[in-house]
Protein backbone atom coordinates (compact mmCIF):
# COMPACT_ATOMS: atom_id res chain seq x y z
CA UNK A 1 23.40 -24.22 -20.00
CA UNK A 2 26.20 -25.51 -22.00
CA UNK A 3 25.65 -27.89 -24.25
CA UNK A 4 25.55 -28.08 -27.95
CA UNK A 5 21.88 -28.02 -27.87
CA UNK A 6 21.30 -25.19 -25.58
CA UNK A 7 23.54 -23.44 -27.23
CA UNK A 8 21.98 -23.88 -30.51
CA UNK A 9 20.42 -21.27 -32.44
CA UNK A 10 16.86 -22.36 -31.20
CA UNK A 11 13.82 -22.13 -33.64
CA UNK A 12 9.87 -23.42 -33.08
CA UNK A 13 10.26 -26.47 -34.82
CA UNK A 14 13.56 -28.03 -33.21
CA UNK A 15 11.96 -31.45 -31.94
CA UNK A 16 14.75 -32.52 -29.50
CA UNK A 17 13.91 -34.22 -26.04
CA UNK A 18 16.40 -31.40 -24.84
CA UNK A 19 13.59 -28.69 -26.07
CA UNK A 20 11.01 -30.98 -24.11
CA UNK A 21 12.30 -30.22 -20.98
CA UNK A 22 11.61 -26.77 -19.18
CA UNK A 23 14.16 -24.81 -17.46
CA UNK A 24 12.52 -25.26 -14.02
CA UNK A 25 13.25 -29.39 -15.07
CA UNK A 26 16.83 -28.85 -15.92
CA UNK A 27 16.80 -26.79 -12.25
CA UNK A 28 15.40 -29.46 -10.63
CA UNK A 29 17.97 -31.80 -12.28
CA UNK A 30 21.16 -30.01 -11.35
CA UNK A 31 19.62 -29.84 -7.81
CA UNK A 32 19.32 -33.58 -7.52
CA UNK A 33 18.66 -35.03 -4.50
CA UNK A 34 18.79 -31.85 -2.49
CA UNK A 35 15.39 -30.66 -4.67
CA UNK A 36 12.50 -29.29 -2.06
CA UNK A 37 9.84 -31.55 -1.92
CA UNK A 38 7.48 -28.54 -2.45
CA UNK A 39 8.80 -27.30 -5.80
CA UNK A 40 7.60 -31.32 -6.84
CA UNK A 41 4.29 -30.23 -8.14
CA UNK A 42 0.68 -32.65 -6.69
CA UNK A 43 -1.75 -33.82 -8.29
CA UNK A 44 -5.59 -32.68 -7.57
CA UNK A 45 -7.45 -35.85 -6.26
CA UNK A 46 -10.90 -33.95 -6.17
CA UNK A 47 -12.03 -30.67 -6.97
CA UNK A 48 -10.80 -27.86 -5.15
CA UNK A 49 -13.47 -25.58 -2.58
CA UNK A 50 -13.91 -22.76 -5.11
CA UNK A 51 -14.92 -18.77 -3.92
CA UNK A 52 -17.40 -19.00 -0.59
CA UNK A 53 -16.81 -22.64 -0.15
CA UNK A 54 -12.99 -21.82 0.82
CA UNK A 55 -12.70 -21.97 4.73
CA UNK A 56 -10.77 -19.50 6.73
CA UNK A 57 -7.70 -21.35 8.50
CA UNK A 58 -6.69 -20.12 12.10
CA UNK A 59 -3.56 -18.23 11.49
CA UNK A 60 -1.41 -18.22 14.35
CA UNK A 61 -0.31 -14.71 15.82
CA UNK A 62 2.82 -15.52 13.89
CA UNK A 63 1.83 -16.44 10.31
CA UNK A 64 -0.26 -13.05 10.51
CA UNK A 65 3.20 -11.29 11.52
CA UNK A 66 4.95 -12.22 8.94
CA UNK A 67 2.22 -11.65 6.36
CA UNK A 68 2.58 -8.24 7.25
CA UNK A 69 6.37 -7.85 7.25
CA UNK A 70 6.21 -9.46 4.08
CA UNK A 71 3.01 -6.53 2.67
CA UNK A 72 4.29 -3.31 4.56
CA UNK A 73 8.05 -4.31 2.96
CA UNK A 74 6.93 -4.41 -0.45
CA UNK A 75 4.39 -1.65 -0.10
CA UNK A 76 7.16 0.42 1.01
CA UNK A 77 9.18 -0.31 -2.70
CA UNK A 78 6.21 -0.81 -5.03
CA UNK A 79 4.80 2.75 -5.48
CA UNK A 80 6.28 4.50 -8.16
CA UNK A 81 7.79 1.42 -9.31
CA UNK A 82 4.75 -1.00 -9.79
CA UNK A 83 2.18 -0.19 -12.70
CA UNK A 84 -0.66 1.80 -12.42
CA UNK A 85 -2.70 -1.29 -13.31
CA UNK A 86 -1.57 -3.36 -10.21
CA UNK A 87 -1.58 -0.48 -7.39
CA UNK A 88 -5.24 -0.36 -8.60
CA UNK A 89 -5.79 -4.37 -8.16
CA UNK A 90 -4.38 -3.60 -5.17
CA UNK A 91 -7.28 -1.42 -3.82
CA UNK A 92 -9.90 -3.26 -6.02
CA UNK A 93 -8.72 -6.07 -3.87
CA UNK A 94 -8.64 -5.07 0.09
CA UNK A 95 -5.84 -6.66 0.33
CA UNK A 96 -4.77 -5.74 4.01
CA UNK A 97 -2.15 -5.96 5.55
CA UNK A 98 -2.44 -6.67 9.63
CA UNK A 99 -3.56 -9.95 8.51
CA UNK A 100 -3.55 -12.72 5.92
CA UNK A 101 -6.68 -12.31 3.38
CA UNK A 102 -9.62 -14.60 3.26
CA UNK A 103 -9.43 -16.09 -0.14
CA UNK A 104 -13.32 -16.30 -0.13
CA UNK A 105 -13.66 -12.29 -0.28
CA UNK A 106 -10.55 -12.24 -2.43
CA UNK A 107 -12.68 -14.37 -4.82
CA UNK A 108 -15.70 -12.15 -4.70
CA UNK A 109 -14.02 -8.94 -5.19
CA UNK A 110 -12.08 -10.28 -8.24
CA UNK A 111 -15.13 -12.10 -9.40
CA UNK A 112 -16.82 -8.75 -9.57
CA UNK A 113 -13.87 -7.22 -11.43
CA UNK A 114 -13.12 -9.40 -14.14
CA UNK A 115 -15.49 -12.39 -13.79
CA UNK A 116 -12.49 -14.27 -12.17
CA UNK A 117 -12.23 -16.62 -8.93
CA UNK A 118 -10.30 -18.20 -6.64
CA UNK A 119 -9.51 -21.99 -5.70
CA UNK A 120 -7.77 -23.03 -2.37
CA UNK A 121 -5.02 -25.58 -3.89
CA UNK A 122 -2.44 -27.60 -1.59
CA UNK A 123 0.53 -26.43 -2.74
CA UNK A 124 2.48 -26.27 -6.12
CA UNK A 125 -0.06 -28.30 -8.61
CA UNK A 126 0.52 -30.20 -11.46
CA UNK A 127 0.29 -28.16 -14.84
CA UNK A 128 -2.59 -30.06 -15.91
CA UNK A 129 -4.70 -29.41 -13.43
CA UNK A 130 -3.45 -25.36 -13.15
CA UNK A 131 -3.57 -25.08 -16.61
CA UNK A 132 -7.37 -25.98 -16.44
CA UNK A 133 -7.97 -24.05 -14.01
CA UNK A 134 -6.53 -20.84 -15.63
CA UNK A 135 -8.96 -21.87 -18.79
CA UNK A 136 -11.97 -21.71 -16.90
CA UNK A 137 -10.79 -18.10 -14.87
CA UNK A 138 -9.80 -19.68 -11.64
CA UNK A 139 -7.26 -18.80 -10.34
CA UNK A 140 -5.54 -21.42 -7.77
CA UNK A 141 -3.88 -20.18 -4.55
CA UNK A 142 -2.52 -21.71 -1.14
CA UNK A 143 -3.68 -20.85 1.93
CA UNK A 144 -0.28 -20.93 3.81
CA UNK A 145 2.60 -18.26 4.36
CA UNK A 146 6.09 -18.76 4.61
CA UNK A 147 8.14 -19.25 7.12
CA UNK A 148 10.04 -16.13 8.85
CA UNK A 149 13.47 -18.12 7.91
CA UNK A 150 12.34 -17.67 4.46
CA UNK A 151 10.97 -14.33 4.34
CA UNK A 152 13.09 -13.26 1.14
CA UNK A 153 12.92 -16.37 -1.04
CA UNK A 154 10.96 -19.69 -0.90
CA UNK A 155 11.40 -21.98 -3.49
CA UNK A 156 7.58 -23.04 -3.51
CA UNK A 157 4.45 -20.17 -3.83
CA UNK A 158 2.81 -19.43 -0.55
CA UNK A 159 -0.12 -17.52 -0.45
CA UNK A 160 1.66 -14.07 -0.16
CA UNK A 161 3.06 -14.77 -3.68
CA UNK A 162 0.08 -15.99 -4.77
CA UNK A 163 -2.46 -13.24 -3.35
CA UNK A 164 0.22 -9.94 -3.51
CA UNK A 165 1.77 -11.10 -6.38
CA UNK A 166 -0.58 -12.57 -8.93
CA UNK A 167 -4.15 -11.58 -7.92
CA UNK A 168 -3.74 -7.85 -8.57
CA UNK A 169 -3.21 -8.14 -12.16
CA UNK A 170 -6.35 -9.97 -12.86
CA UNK A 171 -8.44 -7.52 -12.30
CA UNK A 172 -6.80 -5.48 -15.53
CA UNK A 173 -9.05 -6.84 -17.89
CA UNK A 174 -6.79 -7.37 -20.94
CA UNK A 175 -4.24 -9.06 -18.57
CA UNK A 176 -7.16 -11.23 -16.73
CA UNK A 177 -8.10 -12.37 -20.73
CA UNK A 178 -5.10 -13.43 -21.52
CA UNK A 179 -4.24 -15.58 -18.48
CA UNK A 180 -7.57 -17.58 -19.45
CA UNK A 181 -6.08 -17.73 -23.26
CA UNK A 182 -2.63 -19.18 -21.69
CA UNK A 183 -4.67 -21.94 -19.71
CA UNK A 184 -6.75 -22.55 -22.71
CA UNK A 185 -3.67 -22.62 -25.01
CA UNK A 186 -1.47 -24.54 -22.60
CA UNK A 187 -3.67 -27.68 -22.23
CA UNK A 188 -3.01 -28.29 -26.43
CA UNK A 189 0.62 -27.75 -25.61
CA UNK A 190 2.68 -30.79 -26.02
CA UNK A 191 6.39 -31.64 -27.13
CA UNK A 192 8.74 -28.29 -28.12
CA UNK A 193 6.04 -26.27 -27.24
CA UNK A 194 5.79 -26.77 -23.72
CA UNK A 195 9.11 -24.74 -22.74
CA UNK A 196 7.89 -22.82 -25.08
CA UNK A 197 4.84 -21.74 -23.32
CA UNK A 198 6.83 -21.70 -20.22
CA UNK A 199 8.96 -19.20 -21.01
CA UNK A 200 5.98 -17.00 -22.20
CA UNK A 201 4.51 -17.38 -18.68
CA UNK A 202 8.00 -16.55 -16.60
CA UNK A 203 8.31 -13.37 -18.90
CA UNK A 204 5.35 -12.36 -18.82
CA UNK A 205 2.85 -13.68 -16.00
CA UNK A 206 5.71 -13.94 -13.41
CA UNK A 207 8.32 -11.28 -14.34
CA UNK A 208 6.86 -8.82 -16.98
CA UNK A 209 7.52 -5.09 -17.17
CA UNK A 210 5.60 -2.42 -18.98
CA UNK A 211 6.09 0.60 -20.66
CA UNK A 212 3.95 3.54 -19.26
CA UNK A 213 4.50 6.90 -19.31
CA UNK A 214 8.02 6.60 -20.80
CA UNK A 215 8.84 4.91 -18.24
CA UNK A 216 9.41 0.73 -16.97
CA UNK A 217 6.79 -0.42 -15.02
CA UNK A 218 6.73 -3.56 -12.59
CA UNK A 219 3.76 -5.93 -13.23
CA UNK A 220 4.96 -9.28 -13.19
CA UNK A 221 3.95 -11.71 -9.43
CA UNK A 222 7.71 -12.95 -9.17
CA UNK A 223 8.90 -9.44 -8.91
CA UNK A 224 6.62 -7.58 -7.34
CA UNK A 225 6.30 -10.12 -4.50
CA UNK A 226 10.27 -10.31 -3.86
CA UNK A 227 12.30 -8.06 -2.14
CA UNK A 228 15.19 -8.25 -4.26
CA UNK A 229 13.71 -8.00 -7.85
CA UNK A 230 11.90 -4.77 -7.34
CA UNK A 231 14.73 -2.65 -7.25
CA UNK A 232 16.77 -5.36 -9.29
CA UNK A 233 14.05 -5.81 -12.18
CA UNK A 234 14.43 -1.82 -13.05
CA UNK A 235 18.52 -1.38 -12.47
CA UNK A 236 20.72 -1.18 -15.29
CA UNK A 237 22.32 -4.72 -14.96
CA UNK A 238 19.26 -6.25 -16.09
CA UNK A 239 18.47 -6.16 -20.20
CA UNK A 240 15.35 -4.85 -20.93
CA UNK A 241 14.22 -6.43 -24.39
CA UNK A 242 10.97 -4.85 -26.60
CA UNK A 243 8.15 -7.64 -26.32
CA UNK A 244 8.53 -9.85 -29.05
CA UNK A 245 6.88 -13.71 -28.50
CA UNK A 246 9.26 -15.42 -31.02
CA UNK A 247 12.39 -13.72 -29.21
CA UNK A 248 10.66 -14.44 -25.89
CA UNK A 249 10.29 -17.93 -26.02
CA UNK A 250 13.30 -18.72 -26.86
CA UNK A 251 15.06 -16.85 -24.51
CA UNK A 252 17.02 -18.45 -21.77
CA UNK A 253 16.19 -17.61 -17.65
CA UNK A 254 17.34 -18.01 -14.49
CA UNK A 255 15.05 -20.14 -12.18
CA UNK A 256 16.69 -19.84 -8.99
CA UNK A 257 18.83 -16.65 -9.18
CA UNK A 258 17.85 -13.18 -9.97
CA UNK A 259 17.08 -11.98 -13.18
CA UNK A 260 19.32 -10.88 -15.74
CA UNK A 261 17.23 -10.78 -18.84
CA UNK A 262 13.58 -8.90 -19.32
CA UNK A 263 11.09 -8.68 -21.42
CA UNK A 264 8.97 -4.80 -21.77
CA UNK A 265 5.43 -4.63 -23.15
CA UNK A 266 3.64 -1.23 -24.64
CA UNK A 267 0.48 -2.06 -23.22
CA UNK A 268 -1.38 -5.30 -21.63
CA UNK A 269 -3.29 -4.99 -25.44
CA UNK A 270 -0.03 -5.87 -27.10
CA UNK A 271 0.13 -8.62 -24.63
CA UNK A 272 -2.81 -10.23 -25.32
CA UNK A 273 -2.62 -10.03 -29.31
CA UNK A 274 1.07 -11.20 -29.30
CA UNK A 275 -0.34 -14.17 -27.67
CA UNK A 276 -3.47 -14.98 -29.76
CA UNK A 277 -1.31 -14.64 -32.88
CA UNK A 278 1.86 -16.62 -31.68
CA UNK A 279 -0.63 -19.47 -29.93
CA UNK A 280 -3.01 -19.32 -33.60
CA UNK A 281 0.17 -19.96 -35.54
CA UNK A 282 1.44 -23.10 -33.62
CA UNK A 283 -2.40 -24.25 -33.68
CA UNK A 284 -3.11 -24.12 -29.74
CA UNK A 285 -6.40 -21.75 -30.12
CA UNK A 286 -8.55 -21.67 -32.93
């Protein structure tokens, strides 16, 4: 970013249309015409098949392949690396790795952990319809894996981001409370606040570390589902900031590139008060 108002000391009440647009907008608009087609987020016509009600797709020999490249890759960097919180999700879940998970069990285990479950959604879906999801504890997830062309970056979730990365961490309790906050808190979100909340969700939800043990901890979906970021995320080119919402949200990222900024939490408790009392001071939760 380099204009006057990006470059702007930025504070919570700085009503420009510039604040109103989220960095994954401005992406979109330096991409122009050469934008994917499944980063442009779809609207839910209906109500999505929720838990049992989620069919199992025939996977071809192929997509099942490169489910488990994508698992046995990751599995290989994660321990020692990931939180202790999300190797656990990991075996609360099942999540195997000859062959792509049935969302349907994936929704009954988690539903047994933390009272969440899981929605089979097209694609990338409007925010409207996510965050509503999130604020009833459903989580929504696609069916379909990636390509093998695109085995280290696809601009649009798949279910191996969705299921490896995100599903683990709700069954930490704390962590599983505060994603239903976020929904709750994102659907009164309007104006300045929007990028606002963004921000909270890409540090946090998507690329969040935490402190245990003395140590820096993966937990966040967009790292621990890459194959980049999870040695990346902990190297020393990467600034590794103390949690703090008002410094988070108005912190600058990178959408499409690796990260270069990071936020570190003490514990998914500081997570989820930081959140009630940043979200109770701009009046999105009671």
């Amino acid at each position: 970013m380099t204009d006057d108002v990006a470059n702007a000391p930025a504070t919570d009440d700085s009503p420009t249309q510039e604040d109103d647009r989220s960095a994954f907008e401005k992406a979109q608009d330096e991409a122009g015409e050469d934008v994917d087609p499944r980063t442009i987020p779809q609207t839910l016509e209906e109500d999505p098949p929720i838990g049992d009600e989620i069919p199992y797709p025939e996977y071809s020999d192929e997509d099942n392949e490169t489910w488990r490249i994508l698992v046995e890759r990751q599995m290989e960097q994660l321990p020692g690396r990931a939180c202790t919180a999300y190797m656990k999700g990991q075996e609360t879940l099942q999540i195997e790795s000859d062959r792509i998970p049935s969302l349907a069990n994936l929704s009954e285990r988690l539903n047994e952990a933390t009272g969440w479950t899981v929605a089979n959604v097209p694609g990338l879906i409007h925010e409207k319809d996510f965050f509503e999801l999130l604020s009833e504890r459903i989580f929504p997830s696609t069916n379909y894996v990636r390509g093998r062309e695109e085995l280290d970056y696809t601009p649009a979730p798949d279910c191996f981001h969705d299921i490896f990365g995100h599903m683990p961490m709700l069954t930490q309790p704390e962590f599983a409370d505060f994603y239903q906050l976020f929904g709750q808190a994102a659907l009164n979100g309007e104006g300045s606040v929007r990028p606002k909340l963004e921000a909270f969700h890409w540090f946090t939800v998507e690329f969040g570390l935490l402190m245990e043990d003395g140590d820096e901890r993966l937990f966040g979906a967009g790292i621990v589902s890459s194959n980049e970021e999870v040695t990346h995320a902990l190297g020393d080119d990467v600034e590794k900031i103390p949690f703090d919402p008002q410094t988070l949200v108005n912190t600058d990222y990178e959408v499409y590139n690796l990260q270069n900024k990071l936020f570190v939490m003490d514990s998914f408790e500081q997570l989820l008060d930081g959140f009630k009392s940043w979200t109770r001071r701009h009046g999105l939760l009671e």
